[in-house]
Protein backbone atom coordinates (compact mmCIF):
# COMPACT_ATOMS: atom_id res chain seq x y z
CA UNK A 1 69.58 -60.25 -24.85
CA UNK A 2 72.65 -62.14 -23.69
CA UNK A 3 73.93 -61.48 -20.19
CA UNK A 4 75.83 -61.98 -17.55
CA UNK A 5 73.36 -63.35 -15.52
CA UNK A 6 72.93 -66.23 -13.44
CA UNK A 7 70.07 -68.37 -13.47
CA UNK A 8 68.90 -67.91 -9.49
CA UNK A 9 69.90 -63.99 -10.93
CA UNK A 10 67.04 -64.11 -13.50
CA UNK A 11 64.42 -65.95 -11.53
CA UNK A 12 65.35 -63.13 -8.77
CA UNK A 13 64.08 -60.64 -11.33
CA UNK A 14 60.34 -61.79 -12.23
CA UNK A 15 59.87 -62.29 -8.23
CA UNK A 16 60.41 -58.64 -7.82
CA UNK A 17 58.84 -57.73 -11.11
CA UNK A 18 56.34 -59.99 -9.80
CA UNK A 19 55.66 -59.06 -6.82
CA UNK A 20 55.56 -54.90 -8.06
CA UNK A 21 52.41 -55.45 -10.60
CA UNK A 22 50.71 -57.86 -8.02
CA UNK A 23 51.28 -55.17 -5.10
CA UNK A 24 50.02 -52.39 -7.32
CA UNK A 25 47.07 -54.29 -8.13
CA UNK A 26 46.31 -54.96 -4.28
CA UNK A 27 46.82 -51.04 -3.75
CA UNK A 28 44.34 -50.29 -6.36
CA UNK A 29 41.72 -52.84 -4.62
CA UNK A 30 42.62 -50.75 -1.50
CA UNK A 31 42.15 -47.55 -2.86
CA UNK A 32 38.99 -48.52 -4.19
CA UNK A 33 37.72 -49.63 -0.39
CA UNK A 34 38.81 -45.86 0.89
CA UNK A 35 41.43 -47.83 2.38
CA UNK A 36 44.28 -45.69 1.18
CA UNK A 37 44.57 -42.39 2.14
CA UNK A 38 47.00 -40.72 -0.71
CA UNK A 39 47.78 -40.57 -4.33
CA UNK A 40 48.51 -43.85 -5.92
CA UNK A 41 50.57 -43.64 -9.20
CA UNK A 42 50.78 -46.66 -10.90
CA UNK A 43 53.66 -48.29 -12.98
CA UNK A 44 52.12 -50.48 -14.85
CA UNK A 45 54.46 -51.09 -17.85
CA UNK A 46 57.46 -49.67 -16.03
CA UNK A 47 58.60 -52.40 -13.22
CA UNK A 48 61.57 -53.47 -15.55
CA UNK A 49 63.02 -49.70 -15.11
CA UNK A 50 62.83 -49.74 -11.24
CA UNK A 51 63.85 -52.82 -10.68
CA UNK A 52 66.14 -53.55 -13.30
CA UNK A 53 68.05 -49.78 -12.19
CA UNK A 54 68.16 -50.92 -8.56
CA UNK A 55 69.04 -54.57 -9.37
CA UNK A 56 72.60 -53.17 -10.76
CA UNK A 57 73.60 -51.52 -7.66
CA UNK A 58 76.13 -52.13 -5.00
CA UNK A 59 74.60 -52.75 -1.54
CA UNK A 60 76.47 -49.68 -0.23
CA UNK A 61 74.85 -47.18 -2.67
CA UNK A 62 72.37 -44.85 -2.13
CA UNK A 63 69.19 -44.13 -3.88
CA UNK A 64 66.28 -41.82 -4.12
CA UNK A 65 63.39 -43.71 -5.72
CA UNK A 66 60.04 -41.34 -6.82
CA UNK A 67 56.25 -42.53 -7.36
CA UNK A 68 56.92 -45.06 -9.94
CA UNK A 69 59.93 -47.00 -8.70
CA UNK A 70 58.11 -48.57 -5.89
CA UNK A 71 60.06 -51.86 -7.55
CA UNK A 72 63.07 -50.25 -6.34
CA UNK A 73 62.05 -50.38 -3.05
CA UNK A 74 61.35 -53.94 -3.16
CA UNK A 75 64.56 -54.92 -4.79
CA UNK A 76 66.36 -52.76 -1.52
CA UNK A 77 64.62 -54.94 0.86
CA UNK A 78 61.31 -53.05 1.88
CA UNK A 79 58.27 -55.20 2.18
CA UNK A 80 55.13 -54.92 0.46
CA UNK A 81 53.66 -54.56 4.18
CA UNK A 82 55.65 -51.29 4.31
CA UNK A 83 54.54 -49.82 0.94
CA UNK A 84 50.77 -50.88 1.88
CA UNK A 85 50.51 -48.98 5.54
CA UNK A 86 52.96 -46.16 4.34
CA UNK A 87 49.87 -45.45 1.66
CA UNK A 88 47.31 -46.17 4.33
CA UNK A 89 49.27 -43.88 7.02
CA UNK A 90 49.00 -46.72 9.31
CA UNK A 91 51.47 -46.70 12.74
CA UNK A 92 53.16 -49.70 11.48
CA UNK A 93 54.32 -47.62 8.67
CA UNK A 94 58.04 -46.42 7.87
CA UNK A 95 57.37 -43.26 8.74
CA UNK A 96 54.85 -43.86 11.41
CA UNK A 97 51.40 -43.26 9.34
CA UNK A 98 52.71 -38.95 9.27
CA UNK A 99 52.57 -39.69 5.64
CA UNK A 100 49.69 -41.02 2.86
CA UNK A 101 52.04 -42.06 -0.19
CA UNK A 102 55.36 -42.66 -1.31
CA UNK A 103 57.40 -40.40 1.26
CA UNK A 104 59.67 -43.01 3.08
CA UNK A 105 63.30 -43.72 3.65
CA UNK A 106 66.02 -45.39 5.29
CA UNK A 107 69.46 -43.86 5.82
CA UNK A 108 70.87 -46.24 8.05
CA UNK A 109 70.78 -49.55 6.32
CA UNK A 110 68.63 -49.67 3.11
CA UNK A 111 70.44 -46.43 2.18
CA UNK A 112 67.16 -44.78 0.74
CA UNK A 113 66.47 -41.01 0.44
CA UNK A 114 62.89 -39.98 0.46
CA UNK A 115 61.43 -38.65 -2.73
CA UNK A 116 60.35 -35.04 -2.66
CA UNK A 117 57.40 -33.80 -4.33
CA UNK A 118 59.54 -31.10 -5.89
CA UNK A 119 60.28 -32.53 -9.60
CA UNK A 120 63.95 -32.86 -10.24
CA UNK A 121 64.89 -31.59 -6.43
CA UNK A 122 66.36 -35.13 -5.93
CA UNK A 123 68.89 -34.79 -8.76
CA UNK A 124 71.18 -32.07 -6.59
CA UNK A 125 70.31 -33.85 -3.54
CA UNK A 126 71.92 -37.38 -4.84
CA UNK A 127 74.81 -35.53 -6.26
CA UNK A 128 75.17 -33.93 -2.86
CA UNK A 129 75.56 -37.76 -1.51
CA UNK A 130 77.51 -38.70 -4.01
CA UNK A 131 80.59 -36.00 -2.97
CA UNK A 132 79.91 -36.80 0.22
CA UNK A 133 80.42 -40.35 0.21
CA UNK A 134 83.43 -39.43 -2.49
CA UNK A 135 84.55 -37.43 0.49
CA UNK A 136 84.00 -39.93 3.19
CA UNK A 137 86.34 -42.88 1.37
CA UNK A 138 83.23 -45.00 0.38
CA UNK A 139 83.33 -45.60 -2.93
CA UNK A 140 79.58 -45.15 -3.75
CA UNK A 141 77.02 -44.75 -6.35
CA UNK A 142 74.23 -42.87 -5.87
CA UNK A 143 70.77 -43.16 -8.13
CA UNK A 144 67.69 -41.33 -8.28
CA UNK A 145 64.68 -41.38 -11.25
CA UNK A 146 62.52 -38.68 -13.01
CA UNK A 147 60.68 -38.76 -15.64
CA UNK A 148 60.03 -36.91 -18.98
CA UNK A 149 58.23 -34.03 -17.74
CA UNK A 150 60.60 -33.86 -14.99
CA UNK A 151 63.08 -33.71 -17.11
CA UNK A 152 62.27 -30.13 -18.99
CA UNK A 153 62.35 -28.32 -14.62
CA UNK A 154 64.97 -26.32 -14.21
CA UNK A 155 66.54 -27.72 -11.62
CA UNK A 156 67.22 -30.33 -13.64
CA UNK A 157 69.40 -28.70 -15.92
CA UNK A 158 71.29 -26.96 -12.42
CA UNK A 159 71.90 -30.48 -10.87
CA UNK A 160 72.81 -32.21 -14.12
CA UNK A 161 75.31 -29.87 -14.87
CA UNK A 162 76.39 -29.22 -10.98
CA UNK A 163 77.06 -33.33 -11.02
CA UNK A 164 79.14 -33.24 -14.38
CA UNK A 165 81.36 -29.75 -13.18
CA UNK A 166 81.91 -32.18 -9.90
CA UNK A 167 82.36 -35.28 -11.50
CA UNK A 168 80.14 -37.44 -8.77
CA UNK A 169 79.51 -40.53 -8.82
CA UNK A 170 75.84 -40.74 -9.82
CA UNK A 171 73.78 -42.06 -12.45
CA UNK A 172 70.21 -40.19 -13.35
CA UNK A 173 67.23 -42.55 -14.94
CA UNK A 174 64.81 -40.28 -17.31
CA UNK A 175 61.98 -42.85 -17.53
CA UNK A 176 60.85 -41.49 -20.67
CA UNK A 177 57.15 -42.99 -20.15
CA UNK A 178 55.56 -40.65 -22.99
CA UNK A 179 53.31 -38.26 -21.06
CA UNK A 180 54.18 -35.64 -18.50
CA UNK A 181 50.67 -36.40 -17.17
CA UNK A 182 48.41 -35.35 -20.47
CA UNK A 183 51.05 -33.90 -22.17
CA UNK A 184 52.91 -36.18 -25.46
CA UNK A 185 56.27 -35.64 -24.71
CA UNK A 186 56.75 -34.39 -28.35
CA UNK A 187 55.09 -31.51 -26.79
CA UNK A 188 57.12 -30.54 -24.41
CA UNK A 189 60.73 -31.22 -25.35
CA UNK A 190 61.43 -31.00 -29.13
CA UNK A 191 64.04 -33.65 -29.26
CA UNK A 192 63.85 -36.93 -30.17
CA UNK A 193 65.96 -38.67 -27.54
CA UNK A 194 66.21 -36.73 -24.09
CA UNK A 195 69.50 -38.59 -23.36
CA UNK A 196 71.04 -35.90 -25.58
CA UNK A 197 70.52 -33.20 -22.76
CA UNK A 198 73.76 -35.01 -21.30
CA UNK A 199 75.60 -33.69 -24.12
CA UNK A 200 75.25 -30.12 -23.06
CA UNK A 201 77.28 -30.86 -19.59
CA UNK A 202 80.21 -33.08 -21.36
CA UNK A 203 78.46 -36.38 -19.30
CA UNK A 204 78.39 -40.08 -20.97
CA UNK A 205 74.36 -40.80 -21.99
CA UNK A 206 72.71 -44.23 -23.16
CA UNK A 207 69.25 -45.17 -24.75
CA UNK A 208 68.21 -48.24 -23.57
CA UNK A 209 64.86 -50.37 -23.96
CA UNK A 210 62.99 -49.90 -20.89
CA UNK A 211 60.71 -52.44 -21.06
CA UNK A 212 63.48 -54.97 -21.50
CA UNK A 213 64.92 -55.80 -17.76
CA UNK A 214 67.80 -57.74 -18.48
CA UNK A 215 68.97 -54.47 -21.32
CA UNK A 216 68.66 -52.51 -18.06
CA UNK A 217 70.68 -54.28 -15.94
CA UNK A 218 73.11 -54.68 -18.55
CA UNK A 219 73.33 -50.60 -19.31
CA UNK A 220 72.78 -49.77 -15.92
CA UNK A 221 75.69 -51.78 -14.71
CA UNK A 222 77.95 -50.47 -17.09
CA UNK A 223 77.16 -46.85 -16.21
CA UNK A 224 77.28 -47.51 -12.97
CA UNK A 225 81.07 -48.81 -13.10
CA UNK A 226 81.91 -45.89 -15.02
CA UNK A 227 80.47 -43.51 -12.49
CA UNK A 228 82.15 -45.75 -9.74
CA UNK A 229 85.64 -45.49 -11.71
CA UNK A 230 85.67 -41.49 -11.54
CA UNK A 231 84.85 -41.08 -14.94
CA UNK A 232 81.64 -38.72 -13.74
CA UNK A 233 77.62 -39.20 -13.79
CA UNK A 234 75.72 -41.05 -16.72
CA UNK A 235 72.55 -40.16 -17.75
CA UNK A 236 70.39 -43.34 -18.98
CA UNK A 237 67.25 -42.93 -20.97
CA UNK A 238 65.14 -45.63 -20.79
CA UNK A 239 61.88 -45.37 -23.43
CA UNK A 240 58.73 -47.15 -21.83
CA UNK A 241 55.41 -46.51 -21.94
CA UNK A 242 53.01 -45.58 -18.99
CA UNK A 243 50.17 -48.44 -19.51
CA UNK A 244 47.47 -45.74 -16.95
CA UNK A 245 47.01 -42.36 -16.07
CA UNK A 246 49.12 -40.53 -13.92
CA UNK A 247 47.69 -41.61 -10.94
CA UNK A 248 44.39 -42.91 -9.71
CA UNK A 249 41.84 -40.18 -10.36
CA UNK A 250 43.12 -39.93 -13.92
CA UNK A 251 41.51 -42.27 -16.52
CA UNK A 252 44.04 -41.32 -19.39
CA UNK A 253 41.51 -40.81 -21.97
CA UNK A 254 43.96 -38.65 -23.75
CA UNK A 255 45.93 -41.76 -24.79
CA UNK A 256 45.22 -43.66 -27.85
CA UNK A 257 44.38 -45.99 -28.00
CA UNK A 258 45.67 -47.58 -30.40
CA UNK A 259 49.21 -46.48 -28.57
CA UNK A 260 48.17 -48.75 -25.72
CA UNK A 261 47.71 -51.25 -28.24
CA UNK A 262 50.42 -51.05 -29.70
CA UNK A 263 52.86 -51.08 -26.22
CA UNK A 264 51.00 -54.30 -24.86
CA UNK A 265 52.60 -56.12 -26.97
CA UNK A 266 55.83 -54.95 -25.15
CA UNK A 267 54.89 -55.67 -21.80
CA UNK A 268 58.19 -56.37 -19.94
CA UNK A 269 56.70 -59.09 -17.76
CA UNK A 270 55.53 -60.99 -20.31
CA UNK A 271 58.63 -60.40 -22.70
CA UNK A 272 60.65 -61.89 -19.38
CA UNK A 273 58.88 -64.98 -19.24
CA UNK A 274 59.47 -65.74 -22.68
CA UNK A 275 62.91 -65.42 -22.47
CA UNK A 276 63.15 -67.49 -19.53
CA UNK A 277 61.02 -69.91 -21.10
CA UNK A 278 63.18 -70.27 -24.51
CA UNK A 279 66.45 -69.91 -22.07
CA UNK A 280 64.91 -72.85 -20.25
CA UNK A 281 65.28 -70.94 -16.81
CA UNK A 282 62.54 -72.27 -15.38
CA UNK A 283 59.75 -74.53 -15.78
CA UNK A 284 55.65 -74.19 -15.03
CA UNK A 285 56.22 -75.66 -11.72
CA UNK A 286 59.33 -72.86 -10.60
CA UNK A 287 57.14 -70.25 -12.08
CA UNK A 288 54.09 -71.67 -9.72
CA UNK A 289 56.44 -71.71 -7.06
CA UNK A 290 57.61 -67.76 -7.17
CA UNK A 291 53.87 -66.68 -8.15
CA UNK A 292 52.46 -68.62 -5.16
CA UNK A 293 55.28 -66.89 -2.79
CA UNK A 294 54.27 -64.17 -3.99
CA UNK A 295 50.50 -64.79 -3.34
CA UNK A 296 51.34 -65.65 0.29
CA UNK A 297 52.95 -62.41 0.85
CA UNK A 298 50.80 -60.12 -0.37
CA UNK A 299 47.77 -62.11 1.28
CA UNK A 300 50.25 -62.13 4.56
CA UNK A 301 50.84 -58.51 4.20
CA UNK A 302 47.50 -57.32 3.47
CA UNK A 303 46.33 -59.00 6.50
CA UNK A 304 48.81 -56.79 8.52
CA UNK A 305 47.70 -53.46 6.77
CA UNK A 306 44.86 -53.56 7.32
CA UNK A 307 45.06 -54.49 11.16
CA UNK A 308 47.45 -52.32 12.03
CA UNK A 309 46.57 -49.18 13.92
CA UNK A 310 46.14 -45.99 12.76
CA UNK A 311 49.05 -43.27 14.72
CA UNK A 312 47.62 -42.16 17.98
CA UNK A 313 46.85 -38.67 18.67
CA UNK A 314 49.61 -38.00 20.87
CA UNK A 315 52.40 -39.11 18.39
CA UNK A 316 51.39 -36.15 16.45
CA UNK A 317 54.47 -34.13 17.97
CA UNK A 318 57.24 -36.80 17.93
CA UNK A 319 59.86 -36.63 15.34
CA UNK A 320 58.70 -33.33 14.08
CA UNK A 321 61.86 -31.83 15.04
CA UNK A 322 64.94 -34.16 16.18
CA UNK A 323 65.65 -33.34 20.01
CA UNK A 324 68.74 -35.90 20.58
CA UNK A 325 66.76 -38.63 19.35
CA UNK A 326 69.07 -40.23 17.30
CA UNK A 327 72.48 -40.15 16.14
CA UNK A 328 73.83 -38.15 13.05
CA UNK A 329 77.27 -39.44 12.44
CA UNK A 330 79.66 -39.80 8.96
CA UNK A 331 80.56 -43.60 8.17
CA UNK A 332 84.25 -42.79 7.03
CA UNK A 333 86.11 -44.99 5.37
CA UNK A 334 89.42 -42.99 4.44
CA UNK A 335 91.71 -41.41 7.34
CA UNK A 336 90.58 -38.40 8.17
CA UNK A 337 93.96 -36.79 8.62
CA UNK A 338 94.20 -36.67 5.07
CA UNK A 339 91.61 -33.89 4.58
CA UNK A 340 93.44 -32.19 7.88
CA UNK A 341 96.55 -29.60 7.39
CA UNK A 342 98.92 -30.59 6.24
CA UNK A 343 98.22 -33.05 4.42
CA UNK A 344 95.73 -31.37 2.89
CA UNK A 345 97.13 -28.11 1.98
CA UNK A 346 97.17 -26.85 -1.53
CA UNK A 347 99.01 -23.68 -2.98
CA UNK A 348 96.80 -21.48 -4.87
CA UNK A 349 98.84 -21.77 -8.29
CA UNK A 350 97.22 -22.67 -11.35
CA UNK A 351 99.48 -22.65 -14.45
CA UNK A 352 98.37 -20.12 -17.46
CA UNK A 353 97.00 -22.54 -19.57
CA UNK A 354 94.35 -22.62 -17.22
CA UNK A 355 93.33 -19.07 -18.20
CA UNK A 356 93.61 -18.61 -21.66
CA UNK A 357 90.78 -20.07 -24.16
CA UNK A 358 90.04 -23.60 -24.18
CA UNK A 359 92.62 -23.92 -22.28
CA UNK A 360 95.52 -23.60 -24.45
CA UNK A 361 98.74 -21.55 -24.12
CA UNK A 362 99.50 -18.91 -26.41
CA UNK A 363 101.83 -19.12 -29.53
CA UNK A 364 105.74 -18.56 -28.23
CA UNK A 365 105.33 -15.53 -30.80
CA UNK A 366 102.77 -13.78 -29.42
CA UNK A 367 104.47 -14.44 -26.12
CA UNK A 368 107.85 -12.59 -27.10
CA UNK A 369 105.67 -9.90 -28.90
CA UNK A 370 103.69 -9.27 -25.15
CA UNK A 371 107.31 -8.72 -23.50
CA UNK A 372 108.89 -6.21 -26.45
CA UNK A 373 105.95 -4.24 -27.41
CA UNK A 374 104.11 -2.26 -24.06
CA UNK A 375 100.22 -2.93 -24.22
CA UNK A 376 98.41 0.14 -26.31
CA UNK A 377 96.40 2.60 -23.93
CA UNK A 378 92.65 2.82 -24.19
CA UNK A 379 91.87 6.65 -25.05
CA UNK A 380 89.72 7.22 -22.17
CA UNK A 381 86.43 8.67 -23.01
CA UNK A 382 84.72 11.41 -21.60
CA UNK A 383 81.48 10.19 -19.15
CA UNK A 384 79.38 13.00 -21.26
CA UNK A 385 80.15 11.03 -24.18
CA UNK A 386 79.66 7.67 -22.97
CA UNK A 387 76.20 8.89 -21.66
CA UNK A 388 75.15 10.17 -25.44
CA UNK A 389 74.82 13.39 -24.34
């Protein structure tokens, strides 16, 4: 479990693994109290994945988190304030309490696409980002999550393969959390390892141990570089295990539960704090210190939740569609007179190796038997014949 990580690096990690189980924990109290308004989907089991994916990217990259990866968010700078109100469609909220759960973004700074409720919608849309910031001169990474169940859509298998034909810089996580709601993913894909569905678009795949955060930063910045460098999207499996049901009105009696058992023991926040404890990373009083932080904040937060207003009636109309009110406009980062004639003109000439089969040219034989010998006419056959009549 070596790394390249620094010690302040680590201890950054638990805080926002941290402070994703103790949020989700508050949100369940609050959904208990009719306090929350939406679906709450918990990931329990899976905060390594989020944040551990989002830990490994460049400030400048984009990402498109879904109903698990609230972590994500945290690690990008949102506050558990602005998780709690979105899901309690309070005015204070990111989106101004239009929505009940996870829809919320940030283009301008945090560089966040909403999630769509559409599985796999988000993988075309983040390769869409990807060529456009590959257009734009920036140099960015884009990132967006699905899980297993996701993973068998169609759409899917369209965006995968429309980001490896393009080469974009993007990287897809398949959280790979065992049950596409109360379905064993053994019954719904037939192979063992779901990274292998890169192999059918010619992309790079890796397996990696999602409930180990610093194996996730490690593989996720690796892929990341590679899609940075050109070299086209990675797809990164990472095998966890969904510790609830898919969401708060499901009580997962389909698991066993002697699987749940069994995955405890793998718990990625308590695997952390043993390696920072046989590291020597910390000690009981910096662990006191981050847990009471993060005690403050969700007690600080809550507090604001649950006083803020609820959207007033005549707000119901603003924002629905954009009339001027804010500005649309490309960050570019390259001149733009090179994608302007003539810079940017290209002839229309490919050579003929570009035609033949797997791209390779015919023998110089066959070549000088095509110029000496005329091509052999087709007898042409009669449309009565043809039509087997």
């Amino acid at each position: 479990m070596s790394s390249n990580l620094t010690r302040e690096q680590h201890l950054e990690l638990y805080y926002y693994m941290r402070l994703n189980r103790e949020l989700e924990e508050q949100m369940v109290r609050l959904f208990r109290q009719n306090k929350i308004v939406g679906g709450l989907y918990p990931s329990l089991g899976q905060e390594a994945i989020s944040v551990g994916t989002a830990y490994a990217l460049a400030p400048g990259d984009w990402i498109a988190p879904m109903i698990r990866n609230i972590g994500a968010l945290l690690v990008r700078g949102f506050k558990p304030r602005d998780v709690m109100t979105q899901h309690m469609a309070r005015y204070t909220s990111p989106t101004l309490g239009k929505d009940g759960t996870s829809h919320m973004s940030d283009l301008k700074s945090r560089h966040v696409v909403s999630p769509t409720s559409v599985l796999g919608d988000l993988i075309p849309v983040m390769t869409g980002v990807a060529m456009a910031g590959r257009y734009l001169g920036q140099r960015i990474v884009t990132m967006t999550w699905i899980g297993d169940g996701g993973s068998s859509t169609g759409v899917f298998h369209e965006g995968l393969n429309f980001a490896a034909v393009q080469r974009a810089p993007f990287v897809l996580i398949v959280e790979n959390n065992q049950w596409a709601y109360s379905t064993p993913v053994e019954k719904q894909s037939a192979l063992k390892d779901l990274a292998d569905r890169a192999r059918a678009y010619g992309i790079r795949s890796e397996i990696v141990d999602g409930n180990d955060v610093v194996a996730v930063v490690r593989t996720t910045r690796e892929a990341v570089e590679h899609a940075r460098s050109g070299k086209g999207p990675v797809l990164i499996e990472a095998k966890t295990m969904r510790m609830l049901g898919h969401a708060q009105h499901d009580s997962a009696d389909y698991v066993p539960r002697a699987m749940l058992e069994s995955w405890k023991e793998r718990d990625p926040l308590d695997r952390f704090e043993k390696l920072l404890t046989e590291k020597k990373l910390w000690d009981t009083q910096t662990k006191n210190e981050i847990d009471g932080r993060i005690a403050r904040e969700i007690r600080s937060d809550v507090e604001f939740a649950e006083n803020s207003p609820a959207p007033p009636p005549e707000s119901a109309e603003v924002g629905v569609y954009c009339g001027g009110c804010h500005t649309i406009e490309a960050e570019w980062k390259r001149p733009k007179e090179e994608l302007l004639p003539p810079r940017s003109s290209v002839k229309a000439e490919w050579p003929e190796k570009s035609f033949t089969a797997n791209g390779a040219r015919p023998s110089a034989a066959k070549q000088e038997t095509s110029k000496t010998k005329p091509a052999k006419k087709l007898a042409r056959t009669p449309v009565r014949a043809r039509a087997g009549r």
